[in-house]
N, C-alpha and C. Protein backbone atom coordinates (compact mmCIF):
# COMPACT_ATOMS: atom_id res chain seq x y z
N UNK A 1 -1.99 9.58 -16.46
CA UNK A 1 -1.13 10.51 -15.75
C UNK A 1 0.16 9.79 -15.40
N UNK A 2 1.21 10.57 -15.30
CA UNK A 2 2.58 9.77 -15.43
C UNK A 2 3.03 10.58 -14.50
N UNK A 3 4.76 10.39 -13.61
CA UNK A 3 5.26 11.35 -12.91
C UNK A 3 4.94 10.97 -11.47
N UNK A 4 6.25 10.74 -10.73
CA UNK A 4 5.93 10.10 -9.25
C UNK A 4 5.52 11.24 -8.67
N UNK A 5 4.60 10.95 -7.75
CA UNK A 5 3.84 11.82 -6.64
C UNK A 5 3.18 10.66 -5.13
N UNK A 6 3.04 11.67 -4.68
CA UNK A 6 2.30 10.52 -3.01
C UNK A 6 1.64 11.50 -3.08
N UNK A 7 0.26 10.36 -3.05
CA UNK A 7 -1.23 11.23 -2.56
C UNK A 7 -1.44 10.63 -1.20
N UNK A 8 -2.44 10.79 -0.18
CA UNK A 8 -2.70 10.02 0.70
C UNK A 8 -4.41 9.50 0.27
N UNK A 9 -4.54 8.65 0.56
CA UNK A 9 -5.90 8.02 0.58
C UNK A 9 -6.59 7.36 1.55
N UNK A 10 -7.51 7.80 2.12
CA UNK A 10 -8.37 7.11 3.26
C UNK A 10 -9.21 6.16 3.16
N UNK A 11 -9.43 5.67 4.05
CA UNK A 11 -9.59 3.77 4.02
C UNK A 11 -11.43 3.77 3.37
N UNK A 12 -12.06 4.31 3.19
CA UNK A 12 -13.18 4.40 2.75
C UNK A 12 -13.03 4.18 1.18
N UNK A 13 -12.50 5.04 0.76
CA UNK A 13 -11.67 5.24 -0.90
C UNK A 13 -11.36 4.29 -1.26
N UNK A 14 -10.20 3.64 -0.54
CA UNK A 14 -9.66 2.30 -0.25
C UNK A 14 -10.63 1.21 -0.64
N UNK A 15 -11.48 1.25 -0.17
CA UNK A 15 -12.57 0.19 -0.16
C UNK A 15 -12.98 0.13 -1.16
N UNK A 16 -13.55 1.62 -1.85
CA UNK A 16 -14.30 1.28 -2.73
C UNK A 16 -13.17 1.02 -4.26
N UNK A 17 -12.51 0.95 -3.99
CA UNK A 17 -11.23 0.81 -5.19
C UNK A 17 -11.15 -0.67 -5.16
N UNK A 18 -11.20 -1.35 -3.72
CA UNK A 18 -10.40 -2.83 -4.15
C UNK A 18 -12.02 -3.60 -4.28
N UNK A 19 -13.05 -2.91 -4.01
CA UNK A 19 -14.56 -3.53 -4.17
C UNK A 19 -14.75 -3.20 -6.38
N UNK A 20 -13.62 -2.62 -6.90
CA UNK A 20 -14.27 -2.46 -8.16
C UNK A 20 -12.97 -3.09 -8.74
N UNK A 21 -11.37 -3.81 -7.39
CA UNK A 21 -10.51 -4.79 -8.43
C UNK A 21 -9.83 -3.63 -9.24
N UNK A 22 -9.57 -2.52 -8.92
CA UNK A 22 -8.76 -1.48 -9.45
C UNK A 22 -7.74 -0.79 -8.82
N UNK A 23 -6.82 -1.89 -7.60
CA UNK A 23 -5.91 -1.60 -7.12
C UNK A 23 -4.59 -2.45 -6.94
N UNK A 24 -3.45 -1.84 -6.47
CA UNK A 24 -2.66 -2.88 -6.05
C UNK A 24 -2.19 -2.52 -4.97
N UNK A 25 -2.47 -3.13 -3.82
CA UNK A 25 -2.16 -3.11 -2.36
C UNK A 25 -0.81 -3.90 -2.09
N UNK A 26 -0.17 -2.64 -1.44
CA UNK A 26 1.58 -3.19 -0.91
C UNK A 26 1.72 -2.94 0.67
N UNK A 27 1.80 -4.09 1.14
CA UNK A 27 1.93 -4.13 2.27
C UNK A 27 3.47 -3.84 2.76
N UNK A 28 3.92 -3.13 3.55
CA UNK A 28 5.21 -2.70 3.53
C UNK A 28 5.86 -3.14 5.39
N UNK A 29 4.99 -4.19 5.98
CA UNK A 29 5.18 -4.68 6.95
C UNK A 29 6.14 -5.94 7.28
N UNK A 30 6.32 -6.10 8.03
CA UNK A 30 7.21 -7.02 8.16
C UNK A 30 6.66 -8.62 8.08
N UNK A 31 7.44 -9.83 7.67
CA UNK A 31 6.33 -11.22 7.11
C UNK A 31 5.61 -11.41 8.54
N UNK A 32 5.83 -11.32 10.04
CA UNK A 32 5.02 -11.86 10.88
C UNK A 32 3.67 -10.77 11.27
N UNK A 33 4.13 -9.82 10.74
CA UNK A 33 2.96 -8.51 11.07
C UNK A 33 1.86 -8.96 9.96
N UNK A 34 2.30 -9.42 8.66
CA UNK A 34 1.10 -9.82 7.50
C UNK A 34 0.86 -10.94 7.56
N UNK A 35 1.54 -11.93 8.11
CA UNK A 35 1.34 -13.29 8.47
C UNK A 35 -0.10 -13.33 9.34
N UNK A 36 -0.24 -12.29 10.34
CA UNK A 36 -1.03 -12.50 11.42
C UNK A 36 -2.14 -11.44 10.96
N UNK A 37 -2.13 -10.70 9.95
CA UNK A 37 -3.48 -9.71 9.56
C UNK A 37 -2.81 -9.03 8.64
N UNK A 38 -4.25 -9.62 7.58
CA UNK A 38 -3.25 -8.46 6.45
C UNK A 38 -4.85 -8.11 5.29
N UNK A 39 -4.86 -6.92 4.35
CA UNK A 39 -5.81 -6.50 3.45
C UNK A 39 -6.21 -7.85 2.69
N UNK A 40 -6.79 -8.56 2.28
CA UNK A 40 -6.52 -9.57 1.11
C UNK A 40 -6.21 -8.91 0.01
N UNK A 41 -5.42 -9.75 -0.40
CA UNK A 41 -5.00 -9.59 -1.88
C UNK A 41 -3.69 -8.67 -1.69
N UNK A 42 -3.56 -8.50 -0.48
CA UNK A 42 -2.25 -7.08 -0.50
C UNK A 42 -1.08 -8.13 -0.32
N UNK A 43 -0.06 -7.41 -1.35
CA UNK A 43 1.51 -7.87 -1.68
C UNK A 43 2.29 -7.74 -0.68
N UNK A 44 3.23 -8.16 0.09
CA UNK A 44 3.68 -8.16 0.99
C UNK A 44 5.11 -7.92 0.24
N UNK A 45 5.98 -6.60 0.84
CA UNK A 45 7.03 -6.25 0.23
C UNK A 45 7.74 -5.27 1.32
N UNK A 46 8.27 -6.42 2.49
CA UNK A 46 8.85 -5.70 3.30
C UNK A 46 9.56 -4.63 3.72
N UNK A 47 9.37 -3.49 4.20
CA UNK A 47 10.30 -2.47 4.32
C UNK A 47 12.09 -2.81 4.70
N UNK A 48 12.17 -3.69 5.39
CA UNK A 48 13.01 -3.99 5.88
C UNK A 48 14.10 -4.39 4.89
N UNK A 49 13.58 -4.94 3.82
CA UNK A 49 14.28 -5.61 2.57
C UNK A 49 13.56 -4.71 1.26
N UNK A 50 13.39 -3.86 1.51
CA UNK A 50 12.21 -2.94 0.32
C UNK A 50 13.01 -3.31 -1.29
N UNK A 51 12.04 -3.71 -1.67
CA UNK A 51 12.52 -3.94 -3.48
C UNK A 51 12.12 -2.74 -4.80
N UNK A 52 11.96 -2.27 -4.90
CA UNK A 52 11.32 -0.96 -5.59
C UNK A 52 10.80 -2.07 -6.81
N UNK A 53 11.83 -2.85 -7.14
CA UNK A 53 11.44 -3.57 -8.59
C UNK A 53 10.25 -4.62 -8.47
N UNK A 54 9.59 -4.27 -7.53
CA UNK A 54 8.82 -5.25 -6.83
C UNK A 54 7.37 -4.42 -6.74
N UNK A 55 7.28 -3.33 -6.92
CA UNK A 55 6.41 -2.93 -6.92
C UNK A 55 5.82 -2.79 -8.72
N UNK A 56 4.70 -3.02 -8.85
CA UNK A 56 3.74 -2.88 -10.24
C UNK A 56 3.87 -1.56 -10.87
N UNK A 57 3.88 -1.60 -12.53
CA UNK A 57 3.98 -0.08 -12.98
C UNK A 57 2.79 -0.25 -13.73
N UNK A 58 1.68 -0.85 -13.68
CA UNK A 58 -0.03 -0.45 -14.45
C UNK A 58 -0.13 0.80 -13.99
N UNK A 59 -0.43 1.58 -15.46
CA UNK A 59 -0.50 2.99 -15.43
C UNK A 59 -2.66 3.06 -14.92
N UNK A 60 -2.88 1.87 -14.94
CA UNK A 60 -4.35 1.71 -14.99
C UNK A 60 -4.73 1.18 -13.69
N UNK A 61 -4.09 1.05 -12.84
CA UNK A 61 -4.35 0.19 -11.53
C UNK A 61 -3.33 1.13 -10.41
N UNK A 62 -3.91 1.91 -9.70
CA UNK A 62 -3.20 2.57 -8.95
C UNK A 62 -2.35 1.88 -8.03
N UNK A 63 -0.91 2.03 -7.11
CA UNK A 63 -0.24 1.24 -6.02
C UNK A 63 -0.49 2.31 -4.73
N UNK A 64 -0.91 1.60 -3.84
CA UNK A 64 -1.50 2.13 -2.51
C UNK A 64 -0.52 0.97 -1.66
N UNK A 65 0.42 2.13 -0.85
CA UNK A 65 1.46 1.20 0.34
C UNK A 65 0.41 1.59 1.65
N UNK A 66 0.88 0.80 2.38
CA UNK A 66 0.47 0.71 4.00
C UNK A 66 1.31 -0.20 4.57
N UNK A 67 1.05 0.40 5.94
CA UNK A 67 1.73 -0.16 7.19
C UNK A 67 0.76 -0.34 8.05
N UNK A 68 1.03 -0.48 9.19
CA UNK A 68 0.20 -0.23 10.87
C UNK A 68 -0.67 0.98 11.02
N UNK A 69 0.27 1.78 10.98
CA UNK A 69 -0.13 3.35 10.95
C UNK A 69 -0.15 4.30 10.12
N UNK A 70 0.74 3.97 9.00
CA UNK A 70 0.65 5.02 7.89
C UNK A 70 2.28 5.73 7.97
N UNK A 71 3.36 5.27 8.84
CA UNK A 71 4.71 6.01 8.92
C UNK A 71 5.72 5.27 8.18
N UNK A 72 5.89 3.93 8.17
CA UNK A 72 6.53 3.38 7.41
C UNK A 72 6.18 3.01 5.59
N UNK A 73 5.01 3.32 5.68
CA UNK A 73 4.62 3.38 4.00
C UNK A 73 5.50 4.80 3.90
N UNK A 74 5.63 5.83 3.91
CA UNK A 74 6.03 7.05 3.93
C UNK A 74 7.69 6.87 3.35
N UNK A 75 8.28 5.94 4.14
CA UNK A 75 9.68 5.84 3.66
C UNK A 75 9.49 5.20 2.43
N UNK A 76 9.00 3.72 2.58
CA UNK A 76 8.83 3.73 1.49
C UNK A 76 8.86 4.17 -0.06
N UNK A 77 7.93 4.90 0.04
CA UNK A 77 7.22 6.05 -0.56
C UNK A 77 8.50 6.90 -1.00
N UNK A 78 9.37 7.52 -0.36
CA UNK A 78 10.66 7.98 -0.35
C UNK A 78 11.61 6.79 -0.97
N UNK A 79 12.13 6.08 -0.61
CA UNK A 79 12.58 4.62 -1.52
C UNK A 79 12.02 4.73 -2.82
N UNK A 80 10.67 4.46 -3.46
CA UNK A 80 10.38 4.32 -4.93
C UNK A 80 10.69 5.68 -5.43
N UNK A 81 10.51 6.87 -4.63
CA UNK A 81 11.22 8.21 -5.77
C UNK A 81 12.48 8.05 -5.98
N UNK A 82 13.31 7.76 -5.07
CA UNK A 82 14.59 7.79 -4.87
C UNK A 82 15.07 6.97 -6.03
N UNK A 83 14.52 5.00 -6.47
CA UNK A 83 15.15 4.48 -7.17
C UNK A 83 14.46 4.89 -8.49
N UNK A 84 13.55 5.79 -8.84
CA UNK A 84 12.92 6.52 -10.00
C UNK A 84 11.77 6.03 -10.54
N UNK A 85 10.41 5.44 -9.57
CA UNK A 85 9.71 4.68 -9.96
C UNK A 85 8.99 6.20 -10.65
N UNK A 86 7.91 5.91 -11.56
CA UNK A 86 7.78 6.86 -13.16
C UNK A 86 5.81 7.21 -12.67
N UNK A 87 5.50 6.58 -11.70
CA UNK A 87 4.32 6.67 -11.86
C UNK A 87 3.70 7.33 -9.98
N UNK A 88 2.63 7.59 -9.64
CA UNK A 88 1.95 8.25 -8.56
C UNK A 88 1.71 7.06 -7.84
N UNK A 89 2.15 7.58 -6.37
CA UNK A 89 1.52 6.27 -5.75
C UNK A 89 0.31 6.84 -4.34
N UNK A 90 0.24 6.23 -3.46
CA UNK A 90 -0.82 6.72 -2.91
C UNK A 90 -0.43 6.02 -1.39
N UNK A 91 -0.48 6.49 -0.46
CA UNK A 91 -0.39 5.68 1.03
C UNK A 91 -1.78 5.96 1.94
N UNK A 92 -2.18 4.65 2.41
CA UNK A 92 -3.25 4.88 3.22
C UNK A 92 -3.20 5.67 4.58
N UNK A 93 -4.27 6.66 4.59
CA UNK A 93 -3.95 7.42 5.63
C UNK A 93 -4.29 6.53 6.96
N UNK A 94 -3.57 6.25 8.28
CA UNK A 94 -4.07 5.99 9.02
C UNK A 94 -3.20 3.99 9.24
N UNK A 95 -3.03 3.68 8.12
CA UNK A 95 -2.62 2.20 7.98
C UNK A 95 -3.36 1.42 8.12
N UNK A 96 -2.85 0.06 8.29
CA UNK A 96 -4.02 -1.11 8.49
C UNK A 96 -4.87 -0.26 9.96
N UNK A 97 -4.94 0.03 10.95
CA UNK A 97 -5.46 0.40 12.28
C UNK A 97 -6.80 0.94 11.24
N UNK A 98 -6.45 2.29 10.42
CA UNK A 98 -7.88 3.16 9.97
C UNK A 98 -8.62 2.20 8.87
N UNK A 99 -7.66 1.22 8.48
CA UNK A 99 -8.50 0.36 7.51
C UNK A 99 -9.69 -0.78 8.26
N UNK A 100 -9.17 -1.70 9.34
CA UNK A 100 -9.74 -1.92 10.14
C UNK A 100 -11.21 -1.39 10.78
N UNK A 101 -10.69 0.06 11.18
CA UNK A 101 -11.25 0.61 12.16
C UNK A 101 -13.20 1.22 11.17
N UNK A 102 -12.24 1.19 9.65
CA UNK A 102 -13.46 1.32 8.46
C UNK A 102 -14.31 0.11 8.17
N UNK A 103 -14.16 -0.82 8.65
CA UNK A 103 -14.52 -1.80 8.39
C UNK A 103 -14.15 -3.17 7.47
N UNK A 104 -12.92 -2.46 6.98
CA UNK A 104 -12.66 -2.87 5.92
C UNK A 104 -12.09 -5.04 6.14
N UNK A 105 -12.01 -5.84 5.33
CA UNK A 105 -11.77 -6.61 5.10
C UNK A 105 -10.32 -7.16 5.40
N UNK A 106 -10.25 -8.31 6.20
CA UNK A 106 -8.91 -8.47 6.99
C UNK A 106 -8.76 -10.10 7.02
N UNK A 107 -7.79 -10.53 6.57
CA UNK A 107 -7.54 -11.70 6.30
C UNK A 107 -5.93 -12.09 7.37
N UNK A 108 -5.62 -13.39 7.45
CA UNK A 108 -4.44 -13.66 8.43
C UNK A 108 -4.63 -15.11 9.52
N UNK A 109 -3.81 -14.94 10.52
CA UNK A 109 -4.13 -16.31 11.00
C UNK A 109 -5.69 -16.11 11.66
């Protein structure tokens, strides 16, 4: 499937995607917010300095942004349509907090 779109995805989903290594997690936080807790394995690609060219185009490995809460992936998200990224991306509903709060796996100081 080709053609930018934002789905949202909840942290359960989440899980079971990076438990089968079929994702790419973009952290869209700032370096001391991922410095101090972050997904493992998630890319750190600051909003603040957002790179679009920085994000992955595997048509086979979905890109899932997050933040804290789920509001700043959103711009984001707005940023990669804007500079014409070609493929669907996905933002976690809820942010690191609902990923957490799932149990999910948390790496940092």
């Amino acid at each position: 499937m080709s053609g930018f779109s934002v789905r949202m995805i909840d942290a359960s989903a989440l899980k079971e995607w990076v438990a089968q290594d079929r994702v790419h997690i973009i952290d869209v936080r700032e370096p001391d917010e991922y410095a101090a807790v972050h997904i493992p394995g998630a890319r750190l690609v600051p909003l603040s300095a957002f790179d679009p060219t920085r994000i992955p185009t595997d048509p086979d490995r979905p890109v899932v942004l997050h933040c804290h809460t789920g509001a700043r992936c959103g711009v984001a998200a707005h940023l990669l349509e804007r500079a014409g990224y070609a493929l669907p991306v996905h933002r976690l509903s809820g942010g690191l907090v609902a990923w957490a709060h799932a149990g999910g796996a948390l790496s940092g100081r």
